[in-house]
PDB file of N, CA and C in Angstrom:
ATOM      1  N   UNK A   1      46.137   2.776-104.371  1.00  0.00           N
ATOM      2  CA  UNK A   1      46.832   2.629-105.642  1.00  0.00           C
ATOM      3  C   UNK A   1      47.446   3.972-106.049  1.00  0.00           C
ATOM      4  N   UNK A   2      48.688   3.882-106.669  1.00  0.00           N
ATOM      5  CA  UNK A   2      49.065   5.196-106.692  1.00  0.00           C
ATOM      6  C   UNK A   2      48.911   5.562-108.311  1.00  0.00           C
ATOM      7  N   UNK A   3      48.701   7.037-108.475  1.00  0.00           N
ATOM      8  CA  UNK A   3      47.749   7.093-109.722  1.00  0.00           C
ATOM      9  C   UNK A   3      48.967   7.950-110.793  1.00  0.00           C
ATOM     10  N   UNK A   4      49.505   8.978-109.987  1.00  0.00           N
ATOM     11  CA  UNK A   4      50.809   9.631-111.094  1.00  0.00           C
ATOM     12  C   UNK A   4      52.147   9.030-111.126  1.00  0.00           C
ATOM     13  N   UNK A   5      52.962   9.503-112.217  1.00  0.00           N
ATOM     14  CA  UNK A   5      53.778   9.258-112.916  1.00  0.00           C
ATOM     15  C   UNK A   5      54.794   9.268-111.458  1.00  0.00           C
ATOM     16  N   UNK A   6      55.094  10.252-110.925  1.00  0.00           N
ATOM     17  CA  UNK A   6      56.148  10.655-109.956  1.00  0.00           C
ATOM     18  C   UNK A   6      55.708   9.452-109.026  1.00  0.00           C
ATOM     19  N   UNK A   7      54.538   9.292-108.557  1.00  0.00           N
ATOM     20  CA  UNK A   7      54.292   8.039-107.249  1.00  0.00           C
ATOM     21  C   UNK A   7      54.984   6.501-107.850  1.00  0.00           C
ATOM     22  N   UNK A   8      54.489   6.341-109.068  1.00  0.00           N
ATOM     23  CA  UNK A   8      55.008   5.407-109.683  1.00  0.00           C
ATOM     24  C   UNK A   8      57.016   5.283-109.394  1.00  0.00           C
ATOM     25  N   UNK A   9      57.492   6.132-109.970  1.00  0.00           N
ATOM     26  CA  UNK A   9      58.694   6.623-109.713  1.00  0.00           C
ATOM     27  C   UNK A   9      58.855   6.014-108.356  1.00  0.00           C
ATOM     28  N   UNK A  10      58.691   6.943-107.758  1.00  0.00           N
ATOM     29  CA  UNK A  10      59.112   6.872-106.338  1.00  0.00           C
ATOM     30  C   UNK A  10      59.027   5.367-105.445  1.00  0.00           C
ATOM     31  N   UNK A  11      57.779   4.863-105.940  1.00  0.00           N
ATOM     32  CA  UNK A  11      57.534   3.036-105.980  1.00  0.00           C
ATOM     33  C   UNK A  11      58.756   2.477-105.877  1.00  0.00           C
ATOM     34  N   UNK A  12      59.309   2.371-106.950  1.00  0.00           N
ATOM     35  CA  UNK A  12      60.098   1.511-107.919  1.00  0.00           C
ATOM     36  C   UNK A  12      61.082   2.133-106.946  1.00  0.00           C
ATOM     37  N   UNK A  13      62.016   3.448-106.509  1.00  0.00           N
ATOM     38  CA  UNK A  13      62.867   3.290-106.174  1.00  0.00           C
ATOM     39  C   UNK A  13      63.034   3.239-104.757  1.00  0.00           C
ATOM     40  N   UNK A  14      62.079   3.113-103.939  1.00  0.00           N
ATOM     41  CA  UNK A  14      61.896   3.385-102.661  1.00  0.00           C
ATOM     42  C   UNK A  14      61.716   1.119-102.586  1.00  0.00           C
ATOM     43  N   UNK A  15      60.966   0.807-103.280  1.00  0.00           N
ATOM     44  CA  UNK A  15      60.968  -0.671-103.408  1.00  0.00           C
ATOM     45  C   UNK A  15      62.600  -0.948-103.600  1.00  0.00           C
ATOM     46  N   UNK A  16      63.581  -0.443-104.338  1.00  0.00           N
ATOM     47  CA  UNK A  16      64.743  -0.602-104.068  1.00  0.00           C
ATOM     48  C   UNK A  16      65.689  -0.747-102.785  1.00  0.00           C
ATOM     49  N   UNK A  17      65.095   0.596-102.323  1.00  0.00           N
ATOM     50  CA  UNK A  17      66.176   0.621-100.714  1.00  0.00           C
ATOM     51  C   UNK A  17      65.398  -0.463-100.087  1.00  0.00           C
ATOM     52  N   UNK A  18      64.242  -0.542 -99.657  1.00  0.00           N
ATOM     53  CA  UNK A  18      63.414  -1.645 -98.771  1.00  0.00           C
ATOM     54  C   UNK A  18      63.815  -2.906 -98.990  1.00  0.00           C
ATOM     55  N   UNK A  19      64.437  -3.427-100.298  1.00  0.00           N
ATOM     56  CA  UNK A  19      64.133  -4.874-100.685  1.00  0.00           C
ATOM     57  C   UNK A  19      66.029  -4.907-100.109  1.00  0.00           C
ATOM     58  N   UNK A  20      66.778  -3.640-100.219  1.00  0.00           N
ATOM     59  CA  UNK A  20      68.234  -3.652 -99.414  1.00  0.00           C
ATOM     60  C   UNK A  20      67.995  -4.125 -98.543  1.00  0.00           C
ATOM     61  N   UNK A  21      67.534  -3.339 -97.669  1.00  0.00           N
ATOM     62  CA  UNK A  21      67.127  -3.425 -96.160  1.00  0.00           C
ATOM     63  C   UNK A  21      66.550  -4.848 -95.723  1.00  0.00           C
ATOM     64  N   UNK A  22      65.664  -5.098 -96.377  1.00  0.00           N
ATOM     65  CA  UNK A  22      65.297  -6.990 -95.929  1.00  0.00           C
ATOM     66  C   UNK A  22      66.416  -7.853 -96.901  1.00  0.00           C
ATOM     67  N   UNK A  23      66.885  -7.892 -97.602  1.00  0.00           N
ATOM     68  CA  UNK A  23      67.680  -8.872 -97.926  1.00  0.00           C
ATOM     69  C   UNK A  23      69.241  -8.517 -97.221  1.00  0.00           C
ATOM     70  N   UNK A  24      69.882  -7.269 -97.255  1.00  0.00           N
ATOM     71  CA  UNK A  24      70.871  -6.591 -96.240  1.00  0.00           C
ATOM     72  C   UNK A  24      72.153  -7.116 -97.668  1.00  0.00           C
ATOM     73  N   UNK A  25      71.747  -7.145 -98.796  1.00  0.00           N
ATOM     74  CA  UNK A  25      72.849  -7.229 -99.531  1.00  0.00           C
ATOM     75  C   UNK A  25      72.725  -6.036-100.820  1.00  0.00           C
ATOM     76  N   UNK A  26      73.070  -5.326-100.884  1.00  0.00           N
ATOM     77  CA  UNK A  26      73.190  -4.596-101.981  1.00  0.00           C
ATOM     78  C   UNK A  26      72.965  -5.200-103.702  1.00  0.00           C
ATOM     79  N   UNK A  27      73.942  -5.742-103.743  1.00  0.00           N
ATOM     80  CA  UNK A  27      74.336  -6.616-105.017  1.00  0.00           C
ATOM     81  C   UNK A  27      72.968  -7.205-105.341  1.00  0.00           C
ATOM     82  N   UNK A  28      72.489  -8.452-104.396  1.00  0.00           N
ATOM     83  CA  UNK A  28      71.455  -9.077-104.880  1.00  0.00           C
ATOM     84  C   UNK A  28      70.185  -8.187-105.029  1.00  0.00           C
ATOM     85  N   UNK A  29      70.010  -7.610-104.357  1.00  0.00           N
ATOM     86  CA  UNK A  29      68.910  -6.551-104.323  1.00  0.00           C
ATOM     87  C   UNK A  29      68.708  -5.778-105.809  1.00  0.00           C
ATOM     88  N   UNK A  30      69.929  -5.632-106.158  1.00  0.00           N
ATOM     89  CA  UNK A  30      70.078  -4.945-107.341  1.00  0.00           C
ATOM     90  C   UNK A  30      69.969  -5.895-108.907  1.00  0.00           C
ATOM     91  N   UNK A  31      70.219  -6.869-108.342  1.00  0.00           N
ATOM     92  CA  UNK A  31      70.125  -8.025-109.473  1.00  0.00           C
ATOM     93  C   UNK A  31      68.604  -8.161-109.986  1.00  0.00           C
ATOM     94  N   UNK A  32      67.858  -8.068-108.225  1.00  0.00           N
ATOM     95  CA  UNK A  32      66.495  -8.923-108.644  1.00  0.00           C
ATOM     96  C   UNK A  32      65.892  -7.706-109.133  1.00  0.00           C
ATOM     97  N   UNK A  33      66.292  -6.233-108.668  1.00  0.00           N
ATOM     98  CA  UNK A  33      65.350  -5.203-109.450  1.00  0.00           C
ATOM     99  C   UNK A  33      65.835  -4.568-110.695  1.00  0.00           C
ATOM    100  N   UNK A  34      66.969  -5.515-110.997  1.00  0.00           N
ATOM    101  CA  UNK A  34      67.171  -4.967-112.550  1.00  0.00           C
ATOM    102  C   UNK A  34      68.192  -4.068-112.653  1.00  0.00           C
ATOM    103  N   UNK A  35      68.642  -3.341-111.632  1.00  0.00           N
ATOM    104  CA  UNK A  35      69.150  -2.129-111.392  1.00  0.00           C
ATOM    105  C   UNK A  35      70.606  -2.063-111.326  1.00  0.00           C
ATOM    106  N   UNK A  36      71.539  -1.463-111.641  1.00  0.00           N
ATOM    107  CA  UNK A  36      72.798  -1.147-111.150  1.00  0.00           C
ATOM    108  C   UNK A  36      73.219  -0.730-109.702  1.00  0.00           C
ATOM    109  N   UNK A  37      73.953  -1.644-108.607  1.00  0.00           N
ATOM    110  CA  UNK A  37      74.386  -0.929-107.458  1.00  0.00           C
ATOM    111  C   UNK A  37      74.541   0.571-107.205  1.00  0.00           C
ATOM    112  N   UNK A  38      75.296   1.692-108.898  1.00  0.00           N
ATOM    113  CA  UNK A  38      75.368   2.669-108.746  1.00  0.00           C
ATOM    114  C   UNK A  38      73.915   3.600-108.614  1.00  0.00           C
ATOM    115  N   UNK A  39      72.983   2.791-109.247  1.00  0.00           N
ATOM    116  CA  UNK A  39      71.864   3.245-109.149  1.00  0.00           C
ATOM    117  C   UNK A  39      71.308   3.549-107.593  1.00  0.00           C
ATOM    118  N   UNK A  40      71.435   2.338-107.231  1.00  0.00           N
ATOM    119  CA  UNK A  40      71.044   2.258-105.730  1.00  0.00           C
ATOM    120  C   UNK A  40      71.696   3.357-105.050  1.00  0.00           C
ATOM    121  N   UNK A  41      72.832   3.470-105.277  1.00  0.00           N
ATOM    122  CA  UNK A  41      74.093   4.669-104.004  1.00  0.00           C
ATOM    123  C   UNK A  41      73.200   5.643-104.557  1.00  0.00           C
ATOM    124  N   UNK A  42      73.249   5.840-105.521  1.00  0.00           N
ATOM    125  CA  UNK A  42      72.125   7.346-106.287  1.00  0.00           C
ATOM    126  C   UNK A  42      70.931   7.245-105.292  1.00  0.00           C
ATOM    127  N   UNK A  43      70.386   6.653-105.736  1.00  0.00           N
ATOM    128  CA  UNK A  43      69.046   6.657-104.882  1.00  0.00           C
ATOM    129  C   UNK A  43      69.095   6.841-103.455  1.00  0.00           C
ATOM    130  N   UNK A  44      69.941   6.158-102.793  1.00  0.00           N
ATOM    131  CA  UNK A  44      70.476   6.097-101.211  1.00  0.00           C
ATOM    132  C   UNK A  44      70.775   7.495-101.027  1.00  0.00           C
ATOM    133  N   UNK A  45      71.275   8.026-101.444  1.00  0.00           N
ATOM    134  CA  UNK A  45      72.052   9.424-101.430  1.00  0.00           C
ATOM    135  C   UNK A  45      71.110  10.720-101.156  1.00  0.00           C
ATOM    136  N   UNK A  46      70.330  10.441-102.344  1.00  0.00           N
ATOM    137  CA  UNK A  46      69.117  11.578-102.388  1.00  0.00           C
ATOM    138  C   UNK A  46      68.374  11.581-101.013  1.00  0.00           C
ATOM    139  N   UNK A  47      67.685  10.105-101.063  1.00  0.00           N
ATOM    140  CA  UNK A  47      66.667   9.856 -99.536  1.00  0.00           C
ATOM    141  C   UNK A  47      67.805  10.567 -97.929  1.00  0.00           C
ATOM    142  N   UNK A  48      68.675   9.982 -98.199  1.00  0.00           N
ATOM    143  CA  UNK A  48      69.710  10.836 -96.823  1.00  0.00           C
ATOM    144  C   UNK A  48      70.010  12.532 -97.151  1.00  0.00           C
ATOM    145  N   UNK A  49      69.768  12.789 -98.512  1.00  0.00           N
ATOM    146  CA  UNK A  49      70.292  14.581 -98.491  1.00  0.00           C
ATOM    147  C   UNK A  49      68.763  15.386 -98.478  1.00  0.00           C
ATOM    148  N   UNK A  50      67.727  14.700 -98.682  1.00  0.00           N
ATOM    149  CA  UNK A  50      66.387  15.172 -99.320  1.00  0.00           C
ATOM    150  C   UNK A  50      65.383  14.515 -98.685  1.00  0.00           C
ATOM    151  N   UNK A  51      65.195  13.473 -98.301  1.00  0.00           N
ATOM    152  CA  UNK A  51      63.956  12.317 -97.715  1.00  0.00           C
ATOM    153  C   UNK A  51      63.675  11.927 -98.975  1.00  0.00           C
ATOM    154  N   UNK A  52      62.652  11.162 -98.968  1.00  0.00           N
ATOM    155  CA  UNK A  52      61.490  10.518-100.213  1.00  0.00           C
ATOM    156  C   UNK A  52      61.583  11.400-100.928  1.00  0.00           C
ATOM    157  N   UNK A  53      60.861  12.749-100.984  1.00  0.00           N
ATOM    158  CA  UNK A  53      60.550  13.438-101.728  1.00  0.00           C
ATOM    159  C   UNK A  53      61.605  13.182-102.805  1.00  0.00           C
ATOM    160  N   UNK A  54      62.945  13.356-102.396  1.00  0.00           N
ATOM    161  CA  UNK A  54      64.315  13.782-103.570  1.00  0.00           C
ATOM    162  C   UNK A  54      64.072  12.764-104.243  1.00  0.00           C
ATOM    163  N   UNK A  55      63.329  11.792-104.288  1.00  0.00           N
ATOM    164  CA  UNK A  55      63.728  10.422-105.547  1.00  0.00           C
ATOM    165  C   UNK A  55      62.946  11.475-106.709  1.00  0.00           C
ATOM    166  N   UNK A  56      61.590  12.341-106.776  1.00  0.00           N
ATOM    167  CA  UNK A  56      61.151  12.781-108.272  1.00  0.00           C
ATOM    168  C   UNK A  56      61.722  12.966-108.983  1.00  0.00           C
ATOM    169  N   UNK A  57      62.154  12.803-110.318  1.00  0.00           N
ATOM    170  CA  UNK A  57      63.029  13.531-111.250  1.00  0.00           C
ATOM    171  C   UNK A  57      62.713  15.099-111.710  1.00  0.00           C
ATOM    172  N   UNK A  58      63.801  15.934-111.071  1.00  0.00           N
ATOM    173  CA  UNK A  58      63.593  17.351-110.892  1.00  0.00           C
ATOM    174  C   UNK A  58      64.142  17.942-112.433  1.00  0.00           C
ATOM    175  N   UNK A  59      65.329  16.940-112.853  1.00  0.00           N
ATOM    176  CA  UNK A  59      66.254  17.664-113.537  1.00  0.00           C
ATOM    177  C   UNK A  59      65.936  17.330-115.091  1.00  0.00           C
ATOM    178  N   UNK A  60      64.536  17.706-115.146  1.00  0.00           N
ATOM    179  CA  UNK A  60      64.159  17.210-117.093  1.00  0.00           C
ATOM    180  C   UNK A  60      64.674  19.045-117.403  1.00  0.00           C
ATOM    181  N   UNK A  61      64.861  18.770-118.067  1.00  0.00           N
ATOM    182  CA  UNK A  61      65.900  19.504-119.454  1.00  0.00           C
ATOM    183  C   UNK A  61      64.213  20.385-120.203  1.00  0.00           C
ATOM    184  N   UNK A  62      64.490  21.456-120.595  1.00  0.00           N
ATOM    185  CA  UNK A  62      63.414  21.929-121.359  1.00  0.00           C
ATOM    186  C   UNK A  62      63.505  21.650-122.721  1.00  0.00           C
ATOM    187  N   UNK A  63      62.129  21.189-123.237  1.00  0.00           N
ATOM    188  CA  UNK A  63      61.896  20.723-124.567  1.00  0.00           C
ATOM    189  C   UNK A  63      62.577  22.002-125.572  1.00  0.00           C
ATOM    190  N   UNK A  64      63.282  21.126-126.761  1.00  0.00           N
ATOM    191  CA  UNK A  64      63.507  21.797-127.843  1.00  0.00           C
ATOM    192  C   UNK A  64      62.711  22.078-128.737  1.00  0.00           C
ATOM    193  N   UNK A  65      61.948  23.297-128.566  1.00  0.00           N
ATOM    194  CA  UNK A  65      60.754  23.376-129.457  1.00  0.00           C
ATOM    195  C   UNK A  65      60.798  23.520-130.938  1.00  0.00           C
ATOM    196  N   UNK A  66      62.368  24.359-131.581  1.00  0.00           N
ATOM    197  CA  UNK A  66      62.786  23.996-133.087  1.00  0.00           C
ATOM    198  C   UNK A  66      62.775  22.768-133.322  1.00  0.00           C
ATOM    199  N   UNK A  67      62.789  21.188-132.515  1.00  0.00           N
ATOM    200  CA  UNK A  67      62.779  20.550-133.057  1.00  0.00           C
ATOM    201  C   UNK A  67      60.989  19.538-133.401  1.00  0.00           C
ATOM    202  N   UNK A  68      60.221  20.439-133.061  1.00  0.00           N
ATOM    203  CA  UNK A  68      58.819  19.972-132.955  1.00  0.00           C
ATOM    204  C   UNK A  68      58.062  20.131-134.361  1.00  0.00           C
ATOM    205  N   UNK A  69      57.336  19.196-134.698  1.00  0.00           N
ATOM    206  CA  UNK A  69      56.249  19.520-135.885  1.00  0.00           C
ATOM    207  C   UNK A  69      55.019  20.046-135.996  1.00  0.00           C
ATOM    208  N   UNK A  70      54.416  20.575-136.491  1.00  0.00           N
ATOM    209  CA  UNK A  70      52.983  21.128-136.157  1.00  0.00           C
ATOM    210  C   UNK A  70      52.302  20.012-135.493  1.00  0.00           C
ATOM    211  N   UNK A  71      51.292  20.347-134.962  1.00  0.00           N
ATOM    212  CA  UNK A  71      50.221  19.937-134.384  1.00  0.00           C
ATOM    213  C   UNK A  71      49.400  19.020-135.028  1.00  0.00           C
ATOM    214  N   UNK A  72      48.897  19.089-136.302  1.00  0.00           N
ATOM    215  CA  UNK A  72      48.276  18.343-137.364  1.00  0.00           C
ATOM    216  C   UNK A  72      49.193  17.289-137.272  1.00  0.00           C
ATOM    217  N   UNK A  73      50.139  17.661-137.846  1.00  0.00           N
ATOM    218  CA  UNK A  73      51.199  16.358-137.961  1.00  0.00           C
ATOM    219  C   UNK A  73      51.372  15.455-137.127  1.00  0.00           C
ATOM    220  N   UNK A  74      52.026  16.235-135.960  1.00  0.00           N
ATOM    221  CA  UNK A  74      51.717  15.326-134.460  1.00  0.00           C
ATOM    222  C   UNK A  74      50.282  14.390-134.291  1.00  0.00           C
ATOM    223  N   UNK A  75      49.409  14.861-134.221  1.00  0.00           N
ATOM    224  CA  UNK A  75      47.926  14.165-134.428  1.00  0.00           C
ATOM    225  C   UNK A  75      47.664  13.252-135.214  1.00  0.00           C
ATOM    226  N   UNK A  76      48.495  13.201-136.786  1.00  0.00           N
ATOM    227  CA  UNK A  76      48.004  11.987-137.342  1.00  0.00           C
ATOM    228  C   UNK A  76      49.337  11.098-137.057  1.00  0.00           C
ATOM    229  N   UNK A  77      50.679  11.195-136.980  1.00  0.00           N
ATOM    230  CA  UNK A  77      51.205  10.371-136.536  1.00  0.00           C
ATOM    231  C   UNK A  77      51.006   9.504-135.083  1.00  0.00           C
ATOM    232  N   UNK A  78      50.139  10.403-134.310  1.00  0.00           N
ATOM    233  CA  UNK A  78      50.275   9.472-132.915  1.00  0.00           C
ATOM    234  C   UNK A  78      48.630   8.749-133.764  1.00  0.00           C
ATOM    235  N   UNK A  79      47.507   8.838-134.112  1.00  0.00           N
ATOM    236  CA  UNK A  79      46.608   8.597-134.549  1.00  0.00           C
ATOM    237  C   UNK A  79      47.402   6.902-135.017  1.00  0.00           C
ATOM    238  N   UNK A  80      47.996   7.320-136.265  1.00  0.00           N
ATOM    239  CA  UNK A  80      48.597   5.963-136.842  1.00  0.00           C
ATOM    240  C   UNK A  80      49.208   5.194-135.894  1.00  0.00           C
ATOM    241  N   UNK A  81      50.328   5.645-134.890  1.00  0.00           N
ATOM    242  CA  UNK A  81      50.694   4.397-134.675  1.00  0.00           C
ATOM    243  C   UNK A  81      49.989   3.810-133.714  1.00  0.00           C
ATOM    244  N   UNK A  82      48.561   4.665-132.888  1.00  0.00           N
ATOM    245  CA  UNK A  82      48.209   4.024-132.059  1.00  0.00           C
ATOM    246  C   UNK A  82      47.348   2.917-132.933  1.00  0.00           C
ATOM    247  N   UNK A  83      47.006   3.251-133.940  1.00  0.00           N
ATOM    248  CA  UNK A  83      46.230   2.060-134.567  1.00  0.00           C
ATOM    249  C   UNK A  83      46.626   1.316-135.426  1.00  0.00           C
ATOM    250  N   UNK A  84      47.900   1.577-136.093  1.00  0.00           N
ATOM    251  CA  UNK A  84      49.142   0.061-136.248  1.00  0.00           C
ATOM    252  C   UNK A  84      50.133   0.332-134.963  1.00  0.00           C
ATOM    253  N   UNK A  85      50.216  -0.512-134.469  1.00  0.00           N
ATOM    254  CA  UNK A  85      51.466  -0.450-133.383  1.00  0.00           C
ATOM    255  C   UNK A  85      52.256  -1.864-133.984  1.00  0.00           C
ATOM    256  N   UNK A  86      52.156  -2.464-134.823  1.00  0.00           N
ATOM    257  CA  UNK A  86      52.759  -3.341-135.283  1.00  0.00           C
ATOM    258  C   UNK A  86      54.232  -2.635-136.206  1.00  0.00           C
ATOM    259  N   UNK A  87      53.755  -1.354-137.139  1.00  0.00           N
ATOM    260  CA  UNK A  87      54.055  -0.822-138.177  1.00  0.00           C
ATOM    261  C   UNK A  87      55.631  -0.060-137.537  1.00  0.00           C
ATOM    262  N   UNK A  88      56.661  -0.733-137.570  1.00  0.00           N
ATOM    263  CA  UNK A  88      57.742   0.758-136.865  1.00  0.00           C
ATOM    264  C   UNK A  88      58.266   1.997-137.580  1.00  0.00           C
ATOM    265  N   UNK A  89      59.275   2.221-137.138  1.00  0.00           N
ATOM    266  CA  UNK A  89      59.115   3.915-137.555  1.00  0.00           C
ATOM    267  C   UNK A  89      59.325   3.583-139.371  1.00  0.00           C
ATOM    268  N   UNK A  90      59.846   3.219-139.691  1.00  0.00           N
ATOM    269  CA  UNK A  90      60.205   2.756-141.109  1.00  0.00           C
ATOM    270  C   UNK A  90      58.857   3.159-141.949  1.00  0.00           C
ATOM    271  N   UNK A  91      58.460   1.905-141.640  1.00  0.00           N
ATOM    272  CA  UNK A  91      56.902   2.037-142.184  1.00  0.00           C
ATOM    273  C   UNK A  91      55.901   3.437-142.245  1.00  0.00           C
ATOM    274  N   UNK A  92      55.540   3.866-140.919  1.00  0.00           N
ATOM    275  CA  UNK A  92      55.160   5.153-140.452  1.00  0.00           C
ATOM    276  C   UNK A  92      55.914   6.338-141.496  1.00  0.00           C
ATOM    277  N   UNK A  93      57.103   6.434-141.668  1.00  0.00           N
ATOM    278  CA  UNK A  93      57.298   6.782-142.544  1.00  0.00           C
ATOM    279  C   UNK A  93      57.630   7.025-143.617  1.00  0.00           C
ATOM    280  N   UNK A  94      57.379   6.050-144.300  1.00  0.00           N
ATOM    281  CA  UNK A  94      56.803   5.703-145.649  1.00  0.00           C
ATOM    282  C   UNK A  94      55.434   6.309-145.907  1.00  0.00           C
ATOM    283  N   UNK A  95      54.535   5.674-145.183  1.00  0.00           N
ATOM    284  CA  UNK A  95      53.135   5.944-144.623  1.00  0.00           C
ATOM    285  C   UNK A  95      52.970   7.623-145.120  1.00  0.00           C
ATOM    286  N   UNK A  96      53.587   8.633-144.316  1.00  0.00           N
ATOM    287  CA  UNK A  96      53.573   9.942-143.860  1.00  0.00           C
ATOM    288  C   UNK A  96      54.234  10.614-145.353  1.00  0.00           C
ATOM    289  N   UNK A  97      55.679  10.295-145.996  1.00  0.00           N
ATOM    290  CA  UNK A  97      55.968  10.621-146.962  1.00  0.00           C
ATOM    291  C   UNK A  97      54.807  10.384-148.107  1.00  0.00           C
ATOM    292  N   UNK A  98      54.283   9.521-148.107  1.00  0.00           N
ATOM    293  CA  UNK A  98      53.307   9.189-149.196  1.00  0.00           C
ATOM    294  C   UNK A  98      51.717   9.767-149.013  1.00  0.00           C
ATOM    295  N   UNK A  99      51.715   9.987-148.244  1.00  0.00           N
ATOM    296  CA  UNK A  99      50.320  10.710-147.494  1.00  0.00           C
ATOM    297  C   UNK A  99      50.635  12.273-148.327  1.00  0.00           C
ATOM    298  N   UNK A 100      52.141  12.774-147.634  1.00  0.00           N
ATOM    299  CA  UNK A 100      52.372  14.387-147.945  1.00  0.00           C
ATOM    300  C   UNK A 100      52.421  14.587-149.635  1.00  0.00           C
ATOM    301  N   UNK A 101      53.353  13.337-150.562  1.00  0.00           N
ATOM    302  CA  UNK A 101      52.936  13.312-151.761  1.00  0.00           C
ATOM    303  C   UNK A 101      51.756  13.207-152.342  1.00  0.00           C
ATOM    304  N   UNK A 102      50.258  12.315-151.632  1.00  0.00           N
ATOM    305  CA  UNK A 102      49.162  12.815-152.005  1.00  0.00           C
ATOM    306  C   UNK A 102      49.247  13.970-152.211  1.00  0.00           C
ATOM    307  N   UNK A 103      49.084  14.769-150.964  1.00  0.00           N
ATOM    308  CA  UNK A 103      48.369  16.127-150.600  1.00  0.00           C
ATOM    309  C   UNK A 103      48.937  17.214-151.731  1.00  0.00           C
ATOM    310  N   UNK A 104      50.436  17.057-152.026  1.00  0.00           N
ATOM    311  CA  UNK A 104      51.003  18.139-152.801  1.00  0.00           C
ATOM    312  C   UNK A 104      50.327  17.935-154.291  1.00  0.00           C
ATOM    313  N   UNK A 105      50.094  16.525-154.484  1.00  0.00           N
ATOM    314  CA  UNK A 105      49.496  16.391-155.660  1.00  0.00           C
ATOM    315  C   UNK A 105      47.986  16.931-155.863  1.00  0.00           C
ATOM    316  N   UNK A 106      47.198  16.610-154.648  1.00  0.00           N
ATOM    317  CA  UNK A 106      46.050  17.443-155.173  1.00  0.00           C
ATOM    318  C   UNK A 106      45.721  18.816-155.130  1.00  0.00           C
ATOM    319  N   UNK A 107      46.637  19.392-153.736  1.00  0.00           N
ATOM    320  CA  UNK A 107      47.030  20.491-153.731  1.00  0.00           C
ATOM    321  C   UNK A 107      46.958  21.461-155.028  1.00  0.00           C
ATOM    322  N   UNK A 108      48.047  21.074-155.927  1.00  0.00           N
ATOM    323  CA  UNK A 108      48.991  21.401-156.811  1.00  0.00           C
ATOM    324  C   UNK A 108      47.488  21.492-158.164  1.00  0.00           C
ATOM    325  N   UNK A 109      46.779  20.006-158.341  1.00  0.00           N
ATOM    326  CA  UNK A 109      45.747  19.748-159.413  1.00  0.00           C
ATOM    327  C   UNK A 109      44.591  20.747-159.537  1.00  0.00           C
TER     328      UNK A 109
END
């Protein structure tokens, strides 16, 4: 069973070229996995310039850390929605605005 994120990856697109290869049609292949043909040439491309390996995604972008919130914050928002996952962002923040108006209020008292 494959256990990381990248094996997973690599699954899914390596199950792409294979399911080419036994069906020998591009198009349908691409239908049944959801995928765009251009996707596939992408994928095809890498495995012929790179092998397997080239399917990982190399090219993530570095996080914008001005756009991050403290840590606390982070913590009770993932906290909440893991325990409403019903609630979407709307709600959540409502939730969070009204939480921070507590705090300034007792803060403040």
């Amino acid at each position: 069973m494959l256990h990381t994120h990248n094996q997973l990856i690599i699954k899914h697109k390596v199950g792409l070229i294979n399911l080419v290869e036994e069906l020998g049609n591009v198009s349908n292949a691409c239908k049944v996995m959801g995928l765009s043909q251009d996707m596939f040439y992408r994928y095809q491309e890498l495995v012929d310039d790179g092998g397997i390996d080239a399917l990982i995604n190399k090219d993530r972008r570095t996080p914008n850390i001005k756009n991050r919130v403290d840590k606390a914050t982070e913590k009770t928002e993932m906290e909440y929605a893991v325990d409403q996952p019903a609630h979407g962002q709307t709600k959540q923040v409502t939730n969070c605005v009204s939480k921070a108006a507590l705090s300034r209020v007792v803060v403040s008292a």
